[in-house]
C-alpha atoms as a PDB file:
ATOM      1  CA  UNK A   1     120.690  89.179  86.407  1.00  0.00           C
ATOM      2  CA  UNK A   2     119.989  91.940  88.878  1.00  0.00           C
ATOM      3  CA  UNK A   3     121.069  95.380  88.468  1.00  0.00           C
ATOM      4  CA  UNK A   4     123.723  97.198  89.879  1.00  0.00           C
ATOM      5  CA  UNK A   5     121.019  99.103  91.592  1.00  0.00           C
ATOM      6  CA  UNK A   6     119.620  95.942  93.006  1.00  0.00           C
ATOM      7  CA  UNK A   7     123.116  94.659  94.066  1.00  0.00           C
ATOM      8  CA  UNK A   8     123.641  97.360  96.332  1.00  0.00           C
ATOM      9  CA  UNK A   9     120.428  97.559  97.906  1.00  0.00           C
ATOM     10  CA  UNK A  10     121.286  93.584  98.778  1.00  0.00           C
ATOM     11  CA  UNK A  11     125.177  94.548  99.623  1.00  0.00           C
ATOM     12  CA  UNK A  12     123.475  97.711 102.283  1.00  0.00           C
ATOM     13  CA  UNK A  13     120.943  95.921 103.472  1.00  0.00           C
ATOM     14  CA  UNK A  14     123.674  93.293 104.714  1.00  0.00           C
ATOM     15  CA  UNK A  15     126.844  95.562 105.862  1.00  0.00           C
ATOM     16  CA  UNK A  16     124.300  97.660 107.789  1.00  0.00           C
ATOM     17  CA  UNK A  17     123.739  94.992 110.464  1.00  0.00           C
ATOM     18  CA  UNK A  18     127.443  93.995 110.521  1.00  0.00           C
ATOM     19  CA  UNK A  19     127.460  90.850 109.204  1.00  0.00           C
ATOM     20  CA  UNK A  20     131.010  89.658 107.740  1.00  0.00           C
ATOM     21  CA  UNK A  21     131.412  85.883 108.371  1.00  0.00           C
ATOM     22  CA  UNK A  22     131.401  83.445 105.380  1.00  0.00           C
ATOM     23  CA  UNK A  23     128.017  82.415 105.935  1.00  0.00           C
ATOM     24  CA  UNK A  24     125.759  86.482 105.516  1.00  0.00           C
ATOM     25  CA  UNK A  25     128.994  86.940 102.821  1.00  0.00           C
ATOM     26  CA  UNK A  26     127.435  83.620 100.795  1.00  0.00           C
ATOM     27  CA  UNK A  27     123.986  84.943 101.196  1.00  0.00           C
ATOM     28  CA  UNK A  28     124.859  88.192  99.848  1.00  0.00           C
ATOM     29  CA  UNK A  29     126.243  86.522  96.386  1.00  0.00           C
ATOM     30  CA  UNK A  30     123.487  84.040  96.093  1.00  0.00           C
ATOM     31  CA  UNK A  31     121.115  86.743  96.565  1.00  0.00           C
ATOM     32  CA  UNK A  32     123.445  89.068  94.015  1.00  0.00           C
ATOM     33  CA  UNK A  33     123.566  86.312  91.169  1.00  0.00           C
ATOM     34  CA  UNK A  34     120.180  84.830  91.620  1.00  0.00           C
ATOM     35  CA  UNK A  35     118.245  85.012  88.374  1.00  0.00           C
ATOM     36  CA  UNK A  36     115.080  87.800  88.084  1.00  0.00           C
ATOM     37  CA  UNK A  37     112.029  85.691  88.217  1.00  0.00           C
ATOM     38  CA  UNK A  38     110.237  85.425  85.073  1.00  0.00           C
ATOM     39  CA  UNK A  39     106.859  87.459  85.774  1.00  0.00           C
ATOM     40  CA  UNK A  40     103.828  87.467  83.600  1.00  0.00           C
ATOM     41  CA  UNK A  41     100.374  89.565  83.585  1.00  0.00           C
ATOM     42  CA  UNK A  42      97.007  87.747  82.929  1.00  0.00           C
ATOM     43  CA  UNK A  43      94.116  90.602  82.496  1.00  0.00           C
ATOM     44  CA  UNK A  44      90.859  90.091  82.272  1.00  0.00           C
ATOM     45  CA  UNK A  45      87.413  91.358  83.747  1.00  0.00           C
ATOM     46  CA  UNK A  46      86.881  87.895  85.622  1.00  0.00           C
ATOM     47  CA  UNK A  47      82.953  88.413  86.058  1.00  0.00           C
ATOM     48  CA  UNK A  48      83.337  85.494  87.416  1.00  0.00           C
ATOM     49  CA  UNK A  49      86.894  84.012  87.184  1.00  0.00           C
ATOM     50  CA  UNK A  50      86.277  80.316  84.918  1.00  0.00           C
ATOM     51  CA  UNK A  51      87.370  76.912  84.938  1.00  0.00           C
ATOM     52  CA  UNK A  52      88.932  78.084  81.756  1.00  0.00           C
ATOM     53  CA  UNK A  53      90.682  81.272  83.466  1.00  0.00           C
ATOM     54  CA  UNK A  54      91.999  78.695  86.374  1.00  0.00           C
ATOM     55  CA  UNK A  55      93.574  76.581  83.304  1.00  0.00           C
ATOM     56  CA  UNK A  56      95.594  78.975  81.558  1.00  0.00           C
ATOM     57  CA  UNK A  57      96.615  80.814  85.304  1.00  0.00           C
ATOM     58  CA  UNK A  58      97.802  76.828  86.194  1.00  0.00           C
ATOM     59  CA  UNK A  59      99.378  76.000  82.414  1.00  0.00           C
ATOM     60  CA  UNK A  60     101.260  79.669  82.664  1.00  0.00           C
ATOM     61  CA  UNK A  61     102.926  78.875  86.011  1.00  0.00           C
ATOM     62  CA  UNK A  62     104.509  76.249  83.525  1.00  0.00           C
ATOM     63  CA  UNK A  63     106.250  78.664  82.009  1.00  0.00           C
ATOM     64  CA  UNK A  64     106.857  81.671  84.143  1.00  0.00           C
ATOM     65  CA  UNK A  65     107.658  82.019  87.888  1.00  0.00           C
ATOM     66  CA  UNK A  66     105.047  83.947  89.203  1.00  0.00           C
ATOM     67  CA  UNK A  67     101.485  85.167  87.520  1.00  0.00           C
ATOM     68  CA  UNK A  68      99.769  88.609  88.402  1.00  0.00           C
ATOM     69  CA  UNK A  69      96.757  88.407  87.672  1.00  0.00           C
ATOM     70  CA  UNK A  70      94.695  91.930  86.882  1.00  0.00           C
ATOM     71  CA  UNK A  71      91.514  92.486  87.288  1.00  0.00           C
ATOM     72  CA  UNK A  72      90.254  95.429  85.118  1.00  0.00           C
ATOM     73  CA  UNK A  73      88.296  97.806  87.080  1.00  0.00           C
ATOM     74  CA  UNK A  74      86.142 100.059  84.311  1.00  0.00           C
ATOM     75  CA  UNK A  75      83.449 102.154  85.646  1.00  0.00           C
ATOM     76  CA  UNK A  76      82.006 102.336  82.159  1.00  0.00           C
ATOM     77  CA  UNK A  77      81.284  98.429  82.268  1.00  0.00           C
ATOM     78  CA  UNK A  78      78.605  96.744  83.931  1.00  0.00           C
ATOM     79  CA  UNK A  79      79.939  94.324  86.004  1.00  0.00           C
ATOM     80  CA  UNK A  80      78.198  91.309  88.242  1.00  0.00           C
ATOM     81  CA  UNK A  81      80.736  91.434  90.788  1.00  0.00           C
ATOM     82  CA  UNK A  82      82.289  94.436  91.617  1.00  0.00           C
ATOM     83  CA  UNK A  83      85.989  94.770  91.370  1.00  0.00           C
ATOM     84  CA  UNK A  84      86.782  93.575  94.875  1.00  0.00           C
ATOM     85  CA  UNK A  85      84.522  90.634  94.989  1.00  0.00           C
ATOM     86  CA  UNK A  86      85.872  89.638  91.331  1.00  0.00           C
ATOM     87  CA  UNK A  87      89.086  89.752  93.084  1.00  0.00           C
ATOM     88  CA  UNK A  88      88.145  88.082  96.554  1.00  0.00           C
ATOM     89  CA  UNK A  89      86.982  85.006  94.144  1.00  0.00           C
ATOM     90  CA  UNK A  90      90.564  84.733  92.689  1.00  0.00           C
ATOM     91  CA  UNK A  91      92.544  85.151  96.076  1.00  0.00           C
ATOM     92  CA  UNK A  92      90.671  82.311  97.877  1.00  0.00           C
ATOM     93  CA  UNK A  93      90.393  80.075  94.706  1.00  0.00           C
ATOM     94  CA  UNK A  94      94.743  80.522  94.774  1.00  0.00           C
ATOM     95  CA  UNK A  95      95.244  81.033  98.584  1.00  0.00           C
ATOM     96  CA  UNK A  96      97.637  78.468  98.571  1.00  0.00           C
ATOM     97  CA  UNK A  97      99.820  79.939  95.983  1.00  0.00           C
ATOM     98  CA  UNK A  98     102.180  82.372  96.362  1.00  0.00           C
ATOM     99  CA  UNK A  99     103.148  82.488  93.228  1.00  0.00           C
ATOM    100  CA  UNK A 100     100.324  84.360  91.880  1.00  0.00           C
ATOM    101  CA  UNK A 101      99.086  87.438  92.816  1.00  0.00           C
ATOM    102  CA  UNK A 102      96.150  89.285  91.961  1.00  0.00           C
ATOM    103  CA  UNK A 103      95.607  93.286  91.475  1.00  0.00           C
ATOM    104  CA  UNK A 104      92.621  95.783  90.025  1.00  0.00           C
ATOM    105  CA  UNK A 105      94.166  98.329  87.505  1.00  0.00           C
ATOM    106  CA  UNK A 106      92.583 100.762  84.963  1.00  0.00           C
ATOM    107  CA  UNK A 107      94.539 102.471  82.206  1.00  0.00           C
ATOM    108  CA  UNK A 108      97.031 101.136  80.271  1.00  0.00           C
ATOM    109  CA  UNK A 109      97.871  97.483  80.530  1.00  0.00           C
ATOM    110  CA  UNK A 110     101.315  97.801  79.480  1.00  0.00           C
ATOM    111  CA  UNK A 111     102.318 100.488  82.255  1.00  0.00           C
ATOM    112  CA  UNK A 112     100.402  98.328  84.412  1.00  0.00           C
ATOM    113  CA  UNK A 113     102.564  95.709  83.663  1.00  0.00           C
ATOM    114  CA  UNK A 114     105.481  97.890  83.482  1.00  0.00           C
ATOM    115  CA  UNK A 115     105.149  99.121  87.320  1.00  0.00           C
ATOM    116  CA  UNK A 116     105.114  95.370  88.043  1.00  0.00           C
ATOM    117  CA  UNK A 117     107.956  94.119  86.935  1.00  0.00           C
ATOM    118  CA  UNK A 118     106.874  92.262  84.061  1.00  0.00           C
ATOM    119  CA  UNK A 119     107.320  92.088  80.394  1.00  0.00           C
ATOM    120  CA  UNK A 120     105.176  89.662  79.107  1.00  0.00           C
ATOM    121  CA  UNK A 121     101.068  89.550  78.923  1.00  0.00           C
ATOM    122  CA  UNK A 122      99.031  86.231  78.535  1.00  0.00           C
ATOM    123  CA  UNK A 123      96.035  86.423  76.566  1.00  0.00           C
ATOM    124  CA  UNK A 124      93.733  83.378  76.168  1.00  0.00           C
ATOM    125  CA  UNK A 125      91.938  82.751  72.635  1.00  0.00           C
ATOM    126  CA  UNK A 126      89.089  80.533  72.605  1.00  0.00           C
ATOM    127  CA  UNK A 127      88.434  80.364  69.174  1.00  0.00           C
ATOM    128  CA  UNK A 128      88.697  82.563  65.605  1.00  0.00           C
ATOM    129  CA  UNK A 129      86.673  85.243  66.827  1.00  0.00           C
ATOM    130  CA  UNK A 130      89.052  86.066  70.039  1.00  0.00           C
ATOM    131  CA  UNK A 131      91.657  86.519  67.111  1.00  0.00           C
ATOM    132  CA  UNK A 132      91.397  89.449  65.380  1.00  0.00           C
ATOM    133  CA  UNK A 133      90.740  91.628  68.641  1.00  0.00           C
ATOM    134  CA  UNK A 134      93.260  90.207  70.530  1.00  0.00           C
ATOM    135  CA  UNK A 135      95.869  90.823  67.287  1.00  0.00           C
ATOM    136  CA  UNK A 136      95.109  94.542  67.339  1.00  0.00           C
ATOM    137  CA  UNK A 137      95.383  95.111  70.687  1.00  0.00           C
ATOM    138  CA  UNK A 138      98.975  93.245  70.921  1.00  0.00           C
ATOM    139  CA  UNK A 139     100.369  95.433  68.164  1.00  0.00           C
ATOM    140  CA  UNK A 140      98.788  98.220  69.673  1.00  0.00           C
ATOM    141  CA  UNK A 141     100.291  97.140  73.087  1.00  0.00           C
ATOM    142  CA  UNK A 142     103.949  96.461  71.237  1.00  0.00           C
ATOM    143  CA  UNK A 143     103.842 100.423  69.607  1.00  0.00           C
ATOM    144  CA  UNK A 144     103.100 101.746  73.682  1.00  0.00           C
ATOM    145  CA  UNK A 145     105.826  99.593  74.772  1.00  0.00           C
ATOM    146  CA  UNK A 146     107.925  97.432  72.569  1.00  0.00           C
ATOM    147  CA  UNK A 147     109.669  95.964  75.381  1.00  0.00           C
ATOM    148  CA  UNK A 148     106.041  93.892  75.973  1.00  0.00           C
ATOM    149  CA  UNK A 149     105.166  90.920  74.491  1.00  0.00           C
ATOM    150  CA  UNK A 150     101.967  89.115  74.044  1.00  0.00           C
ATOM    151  CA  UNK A 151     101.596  85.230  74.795  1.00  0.00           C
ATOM    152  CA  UNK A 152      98.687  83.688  73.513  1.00  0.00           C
ATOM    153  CA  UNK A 153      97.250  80.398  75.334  1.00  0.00           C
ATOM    154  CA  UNK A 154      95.088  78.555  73.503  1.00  0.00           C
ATOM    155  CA  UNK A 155      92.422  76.591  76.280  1.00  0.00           C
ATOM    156  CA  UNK A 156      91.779  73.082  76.976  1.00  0.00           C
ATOM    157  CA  UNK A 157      89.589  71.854  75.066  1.00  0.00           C
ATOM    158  CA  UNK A 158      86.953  71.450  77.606  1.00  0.00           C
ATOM    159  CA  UNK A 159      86.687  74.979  78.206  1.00  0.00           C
ATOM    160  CA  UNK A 160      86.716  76.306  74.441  1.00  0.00           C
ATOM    161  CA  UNK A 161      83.799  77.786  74.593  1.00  0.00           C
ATOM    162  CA  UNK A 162      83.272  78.888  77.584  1.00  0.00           C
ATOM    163  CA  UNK A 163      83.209  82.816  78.452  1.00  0.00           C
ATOM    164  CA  UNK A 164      82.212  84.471  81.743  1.00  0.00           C
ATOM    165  CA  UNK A 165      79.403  86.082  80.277  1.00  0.00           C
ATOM    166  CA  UNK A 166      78.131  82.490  78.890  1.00  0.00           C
ATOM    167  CA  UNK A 167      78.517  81.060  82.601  1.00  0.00           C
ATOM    168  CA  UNK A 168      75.954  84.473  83.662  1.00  0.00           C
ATOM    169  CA  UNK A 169      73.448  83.110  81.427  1.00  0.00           C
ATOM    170  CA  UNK A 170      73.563  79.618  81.982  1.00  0.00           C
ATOM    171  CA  UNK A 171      73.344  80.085  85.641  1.00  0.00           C
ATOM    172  CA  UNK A 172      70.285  82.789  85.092  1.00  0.00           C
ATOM    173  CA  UNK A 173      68.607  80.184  82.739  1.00  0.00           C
ATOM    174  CA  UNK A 174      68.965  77.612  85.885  1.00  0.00           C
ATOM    175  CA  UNK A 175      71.333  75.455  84.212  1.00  0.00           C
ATOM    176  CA  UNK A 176      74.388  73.679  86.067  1.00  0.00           C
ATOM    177  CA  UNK A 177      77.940  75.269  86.643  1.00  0.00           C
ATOM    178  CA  UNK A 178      79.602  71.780  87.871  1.00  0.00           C
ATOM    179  CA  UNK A 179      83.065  71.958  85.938  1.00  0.00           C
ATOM    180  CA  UNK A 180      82.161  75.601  84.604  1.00  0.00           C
ATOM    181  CA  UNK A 181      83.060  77.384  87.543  1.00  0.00           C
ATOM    182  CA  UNK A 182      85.411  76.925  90.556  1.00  0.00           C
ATOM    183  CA  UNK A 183      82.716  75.777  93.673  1.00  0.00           C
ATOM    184  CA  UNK A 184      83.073  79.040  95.378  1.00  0.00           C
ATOM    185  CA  UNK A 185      82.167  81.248  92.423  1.00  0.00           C
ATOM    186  CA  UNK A 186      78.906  79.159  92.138  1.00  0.00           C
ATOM    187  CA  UNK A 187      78.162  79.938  95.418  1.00  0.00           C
ATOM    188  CA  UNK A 188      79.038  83.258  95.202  1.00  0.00           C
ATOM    189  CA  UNK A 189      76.876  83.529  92.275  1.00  0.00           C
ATOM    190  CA  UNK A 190      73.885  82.046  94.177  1.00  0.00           C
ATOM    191  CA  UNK A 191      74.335  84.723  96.856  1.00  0.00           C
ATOM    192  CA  UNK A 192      74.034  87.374  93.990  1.00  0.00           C
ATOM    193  CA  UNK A 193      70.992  85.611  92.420  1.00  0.00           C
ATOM    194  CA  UNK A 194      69.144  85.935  95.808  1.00  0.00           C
ATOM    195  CA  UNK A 195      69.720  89.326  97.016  1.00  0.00           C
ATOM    196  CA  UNK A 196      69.100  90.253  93.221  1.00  0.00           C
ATOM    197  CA  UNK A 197      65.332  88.298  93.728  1.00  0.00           C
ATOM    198  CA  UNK A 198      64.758  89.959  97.415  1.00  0.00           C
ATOM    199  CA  UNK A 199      65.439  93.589  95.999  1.00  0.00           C
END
C-alpha cells in the first residue's frame, strides 16, 4: 500500500487542476490503493553483461515488477569497458523493456538499494565457490540494513560456468562467443580488441 505521504501527493496533484467529476475522483483511488511494485537490485561489474546475466535479469522479472540493474563503478578495478559502455551494453540489449532499469553506483549496495526503492538484492551463484562469498556478504548486507534481503538465483544450466572474465579470455584466445554473449557485446568486444591492436 502507499503511504499517507504518497496519498497526498496523488490527492494534490489532482485537486490542484480542479478536477471533481467521477471519472479524475476514480483515478485518484485507483492510483491511492494500487499496490507498490515489487522492485529488485541485480549488481554486478558486467565487464561484459552475459548470456547468463540476461537469464537471471529475464527469470527475476518472474518474480518482481521491475529490475534495476547496477553497475558497480570501482576505480580500484580494472575494467574492459568502462562504466558507461558496461552500461550502454545493458540499455540497448533491454531497450524494449521498461521494466528494467540500469544505474552505476559505488558504496554501499544496500543504501544503493535503499535510495531506490527496493528491498530485495538478486545475487546469481554459479556453483560452490560463488557460495561462501556471496553468504558473507548477505549477512554482512542484513547487519547494514536488516530490512534487505538477499535472493539467490541459481543459472541455467547452460550458463553454469560461465563468468565475464571467462568470456575476456575466450574471446582473447580467438575462440567463439555465439550463445556466450548477447550479439552486440561481441561486437562491442571486437571494437575493443582492435583499437587495443592499433595502439
Amino acid at each position: 500500500m502507499r503511504s499517507n505521504q504518497e496519498k497526498l501527493q496523488v490527492y494534490f496533484e489532482l485537486t490542484k487542476q480542479n478536477f471533481f467529476d467521477s471519472s479524475s475522483l476514480t483515478k485518484m483511488s485507483e492510483r491511492i490503493h494500487a499496490p507498490a511494485k515489487k522492485r529488485a537490485v541485480y549488481p554486478g561489474s558486467f565487464d561484459p553483461i552475459t548470456s547468463g546475466h540476461v537469464d537471471i535479469i529475464q527469470r527475476g522479472l518472474k518474480i518482481f515488477d521491475e529490475i534495476l540493474v547496477a553497475v558497480v563503478e570501482n576505480p580500484k578495478k580494472k575494467s574492459l569497458f568502462t562504466t558507461k559502455e558496461r552500461m550502454n551494453m545493458i540499455q540497448d540489449f533491454f531497450v524494449d523493456h521498461k521494466d528494467i532499469e540500469v544505474k552505476a553506483f559505488d558504496g554501499l549496495l544496500v543504501e544503493f538499494a535503499k535510495n531506490n526503492n527496493a528491498n530485495i538484492v538478486i545475487r546469481g551463484l554459479r556453483a560452490i565457490s560463488d557460495f561462501e562469498y556471496e553468504f558473507q556478504m548477505a549477512l554482512m548486507n542484513r547487519k547494514l540494513d536488516p530490512e534487505i534481503e538477499t535472493l539467490f538465483m541459481m543459472p541455467n544450466l547452460s550458463y553454469s560456468f560461465l563468468s565475464s572474465k571467462l568470456v575476456k579470455e575466450i574471446f582473447m584466445l580467438g575462440g567463439g562467443l555465439t550463445d556466450l554473449v548477447p550479439g552486440q557485446v561481441e561486437k562491442k568486444l571486437r571494437e575493443k580488441f582492435r583499437k587495443s591492436t592499433q595502439a
